[in-house]
Protein backbone atom coordinates (compact mmCIF):
# COMPACT_ATOMS: atom_id res chain seq x y z
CA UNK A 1 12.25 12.28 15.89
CA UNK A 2 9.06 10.34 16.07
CA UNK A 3 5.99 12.69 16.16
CA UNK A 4 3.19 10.25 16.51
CA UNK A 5 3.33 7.19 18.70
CA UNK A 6 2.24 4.84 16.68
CA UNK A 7 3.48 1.89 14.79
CA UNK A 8 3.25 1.76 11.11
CA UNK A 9 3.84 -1.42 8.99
CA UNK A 10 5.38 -0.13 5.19
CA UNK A 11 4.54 -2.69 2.60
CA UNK A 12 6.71 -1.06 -0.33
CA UNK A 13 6.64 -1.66 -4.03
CA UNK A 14 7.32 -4.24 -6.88
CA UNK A 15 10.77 -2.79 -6.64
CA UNK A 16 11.45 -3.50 -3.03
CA UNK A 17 11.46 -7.41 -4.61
CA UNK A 18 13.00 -7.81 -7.59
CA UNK A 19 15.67 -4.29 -8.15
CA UNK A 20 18.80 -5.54 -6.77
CA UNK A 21 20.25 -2.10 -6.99
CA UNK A 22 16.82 -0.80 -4.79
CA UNK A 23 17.95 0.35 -1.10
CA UNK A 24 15.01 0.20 1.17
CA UNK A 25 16.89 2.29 3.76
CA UNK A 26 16.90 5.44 0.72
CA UNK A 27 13.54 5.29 0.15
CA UNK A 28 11.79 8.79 0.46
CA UNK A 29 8.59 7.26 2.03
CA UNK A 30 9.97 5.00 4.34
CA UNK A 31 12.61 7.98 5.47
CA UNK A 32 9.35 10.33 5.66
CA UNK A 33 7.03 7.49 7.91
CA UNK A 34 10.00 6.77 10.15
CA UNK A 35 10.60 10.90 11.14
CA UNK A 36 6.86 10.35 11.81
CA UNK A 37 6.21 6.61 13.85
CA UNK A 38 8.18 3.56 14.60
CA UNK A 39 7.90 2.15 11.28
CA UNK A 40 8.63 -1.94 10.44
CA UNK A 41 8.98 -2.70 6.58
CA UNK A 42 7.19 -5.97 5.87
CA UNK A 43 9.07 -9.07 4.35
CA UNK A 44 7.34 -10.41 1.62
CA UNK A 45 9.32 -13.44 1.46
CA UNK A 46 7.83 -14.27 4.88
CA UNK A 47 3.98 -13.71 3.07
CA UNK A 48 1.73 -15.95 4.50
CA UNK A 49 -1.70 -15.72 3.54
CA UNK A 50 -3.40 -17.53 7.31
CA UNK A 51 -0.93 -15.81 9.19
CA UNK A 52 -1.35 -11.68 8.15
CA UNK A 53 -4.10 -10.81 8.91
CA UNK A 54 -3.27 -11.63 12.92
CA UNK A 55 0.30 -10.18 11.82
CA UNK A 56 -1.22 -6.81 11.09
CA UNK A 57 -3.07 -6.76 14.18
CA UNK A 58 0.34 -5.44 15.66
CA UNK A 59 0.33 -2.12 13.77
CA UNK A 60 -1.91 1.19 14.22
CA UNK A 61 -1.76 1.73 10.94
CA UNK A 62 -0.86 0.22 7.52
CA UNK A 63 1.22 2.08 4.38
CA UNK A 64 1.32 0.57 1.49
CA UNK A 65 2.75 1.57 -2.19
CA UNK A 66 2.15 0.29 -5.61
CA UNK A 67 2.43 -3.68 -5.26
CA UNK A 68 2.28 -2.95 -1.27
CA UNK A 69 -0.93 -0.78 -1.77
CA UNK A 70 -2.43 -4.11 -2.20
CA UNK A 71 -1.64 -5.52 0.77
CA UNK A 72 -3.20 -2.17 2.65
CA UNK A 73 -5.95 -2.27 1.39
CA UNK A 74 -7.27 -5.21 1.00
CA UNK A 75 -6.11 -5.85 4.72
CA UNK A 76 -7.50 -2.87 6.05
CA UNK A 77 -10.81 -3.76 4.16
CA UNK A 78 -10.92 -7.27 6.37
CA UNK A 79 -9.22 -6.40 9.39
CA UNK A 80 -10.65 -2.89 9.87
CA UNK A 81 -6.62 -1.58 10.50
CA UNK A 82 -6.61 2.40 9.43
CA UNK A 83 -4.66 2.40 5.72
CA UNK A 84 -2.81 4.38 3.59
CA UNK A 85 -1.86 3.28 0.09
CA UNK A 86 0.05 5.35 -2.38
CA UNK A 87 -1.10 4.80 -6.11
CA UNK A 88 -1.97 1.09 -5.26
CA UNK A 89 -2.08 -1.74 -7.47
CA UNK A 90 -6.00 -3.07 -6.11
CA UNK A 91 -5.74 -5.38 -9.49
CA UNK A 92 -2.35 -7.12 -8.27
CA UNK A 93 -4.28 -10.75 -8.20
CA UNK A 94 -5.25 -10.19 -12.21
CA UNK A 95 -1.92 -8.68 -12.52
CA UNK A 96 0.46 -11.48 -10.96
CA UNK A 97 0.66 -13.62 -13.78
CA UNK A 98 2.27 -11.12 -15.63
CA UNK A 99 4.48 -10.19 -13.25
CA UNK A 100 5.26 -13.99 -12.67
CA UNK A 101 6.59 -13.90 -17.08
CA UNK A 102 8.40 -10.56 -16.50
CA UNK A 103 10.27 -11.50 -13.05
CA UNK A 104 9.95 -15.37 -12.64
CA UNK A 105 12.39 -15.96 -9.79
CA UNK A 106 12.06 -13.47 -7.80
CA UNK A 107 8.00 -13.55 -7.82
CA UNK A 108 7.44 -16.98 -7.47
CA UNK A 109 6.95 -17.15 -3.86
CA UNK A 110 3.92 -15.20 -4.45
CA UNK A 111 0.81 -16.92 -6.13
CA UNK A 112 -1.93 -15.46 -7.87
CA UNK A 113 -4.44 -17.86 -5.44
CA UNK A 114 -2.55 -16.92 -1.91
CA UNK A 115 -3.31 -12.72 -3.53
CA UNK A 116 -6.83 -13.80 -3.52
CA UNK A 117 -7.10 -14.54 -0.04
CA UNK A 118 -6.14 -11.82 1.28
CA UNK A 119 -8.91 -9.83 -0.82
CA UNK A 120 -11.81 -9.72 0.85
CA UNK A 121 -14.50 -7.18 -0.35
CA UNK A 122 -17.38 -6.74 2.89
CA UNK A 123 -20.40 -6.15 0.90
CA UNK A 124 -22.15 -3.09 1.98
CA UNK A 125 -19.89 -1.90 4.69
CA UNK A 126 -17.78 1.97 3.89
CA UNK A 127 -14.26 2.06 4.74
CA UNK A 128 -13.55 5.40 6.00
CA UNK A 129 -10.11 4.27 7.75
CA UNK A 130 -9.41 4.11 4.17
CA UNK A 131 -6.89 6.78 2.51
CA UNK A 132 -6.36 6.30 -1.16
CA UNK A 133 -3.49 9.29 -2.83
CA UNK A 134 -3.64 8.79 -6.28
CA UNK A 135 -1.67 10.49 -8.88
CA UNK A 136 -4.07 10.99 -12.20
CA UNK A 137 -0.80 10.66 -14.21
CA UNK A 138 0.17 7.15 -13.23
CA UNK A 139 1.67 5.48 -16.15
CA UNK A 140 1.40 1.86 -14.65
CA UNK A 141 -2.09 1.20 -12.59
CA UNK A 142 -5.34 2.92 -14.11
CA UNK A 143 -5.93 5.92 -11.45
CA UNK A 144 -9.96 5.40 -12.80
CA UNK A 145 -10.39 1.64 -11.78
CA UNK A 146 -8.27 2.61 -8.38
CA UNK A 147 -10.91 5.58 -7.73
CA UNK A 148 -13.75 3.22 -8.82
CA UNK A 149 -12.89 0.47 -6.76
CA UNK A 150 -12.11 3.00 -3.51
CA UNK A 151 -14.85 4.57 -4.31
CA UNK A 152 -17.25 1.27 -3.95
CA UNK A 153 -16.03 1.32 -0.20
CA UNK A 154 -16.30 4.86 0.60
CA UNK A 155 -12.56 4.71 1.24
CA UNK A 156 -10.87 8.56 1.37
CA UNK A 157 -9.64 9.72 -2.02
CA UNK A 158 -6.65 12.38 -2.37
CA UNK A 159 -6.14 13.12 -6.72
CA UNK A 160 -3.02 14.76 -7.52
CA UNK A 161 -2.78 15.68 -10.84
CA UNK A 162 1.11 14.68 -11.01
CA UNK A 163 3.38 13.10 -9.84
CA UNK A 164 3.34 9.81 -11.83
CA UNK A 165 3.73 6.30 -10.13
CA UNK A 166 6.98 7.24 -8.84
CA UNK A 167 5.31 9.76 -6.47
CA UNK A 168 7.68 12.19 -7.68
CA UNK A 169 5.17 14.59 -5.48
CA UNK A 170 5.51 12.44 -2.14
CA UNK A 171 7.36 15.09 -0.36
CA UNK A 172 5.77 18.36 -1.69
CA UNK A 173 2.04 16.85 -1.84
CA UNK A 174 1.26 13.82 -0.42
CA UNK A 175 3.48 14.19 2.77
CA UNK A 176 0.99 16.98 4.10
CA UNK A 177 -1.94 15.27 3.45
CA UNK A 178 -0.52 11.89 5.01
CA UNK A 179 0.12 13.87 8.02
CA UNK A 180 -3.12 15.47 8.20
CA UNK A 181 -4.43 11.58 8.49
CA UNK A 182 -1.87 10.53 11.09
CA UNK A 183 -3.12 13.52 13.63
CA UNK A 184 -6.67 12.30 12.56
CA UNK A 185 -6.22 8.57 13.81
């Protein structure tokens, strides 16, 4: 049953790409989003840096996790879109190349130079159609540099102290909190 009418585009994690085994359909957050809007899950294979930003223009609001956190925010940041990103990777550009060694195939439609222009930073304008949840306990992406870098754009910040970058606490935590922002848009 969709509560809010509104479309929502779900740009989902690294594993989304390159886990074979990974079934979008099971995920937790897109199973949550879609009992709350008409949710579309964006194709990165069909990434095309002069095309997404008027792509995005079709959706209320833009979810992003991890990798797909990215993508939120740095498109929210240029197109003004309403965002939220779950424990997002804002260093995916300086982290690419890394990726690139540890998944070669399956990453190397995406390059480190088409990241960067989608990464626009407005100087001195806040971002309060910004939501940031970030679990202090991430193992993978430095909760302190996301915060920081959030921070620098007056974007909304939700800390939960666990939860790790699995989002183990999506349901219990987050899910609230991502609802509060849906009735708020």
């Amino acid at each position: 049953m969709i509560i809010y009418l509104m479309k929502i585009l779900y740009m989902p994690g690294l594993a989304s790409i390159v886990d074979k085994t990974y079934d979008i359909s099971k995920s937790c957050k897109l199973i949550h989003l879609q009992e709350l809007a008409d949710c579309t899950v964006f194709d990165y294979k069909k990434f095309n840096p002069s095309h997404i930003k008027q792509y995005v223009m079709n959706f209320d609001l833009l979810f992003g996790s991890s990798f797909g956190g990215y993508f939120a925010f740095y498109l929210s940041l240029s197109t003004s879109k309403p965002s939220i990103s779950v424990n997002p990777s804002l260093y995916l550009d300086e982290r690419i190349q890394s990726l690139h060694k540890e998944y070669p195939e399956k990453l190397s439609f995406i390059k480190q130079s088409e990241l960067k222009l989608i990464k626009e930073e407005p100087a001195g304008t806040t971002s309060p159609h910004i939501h940031i949840l970030m679990n202090m306990d991430d193992e993978v992406i430095s909760a302190a540099k996301v915060i920081e870098k959030a921070d620098k754009f007056g974007s909304n910040i939700y800390t939960y102290e666990k939860g790790s970058h699995e989002s183990t606490n999506f349901q219990g935590d987050m899910l609230p909190t991502i609802k509060m922002i849906l009735n708020s848009i």
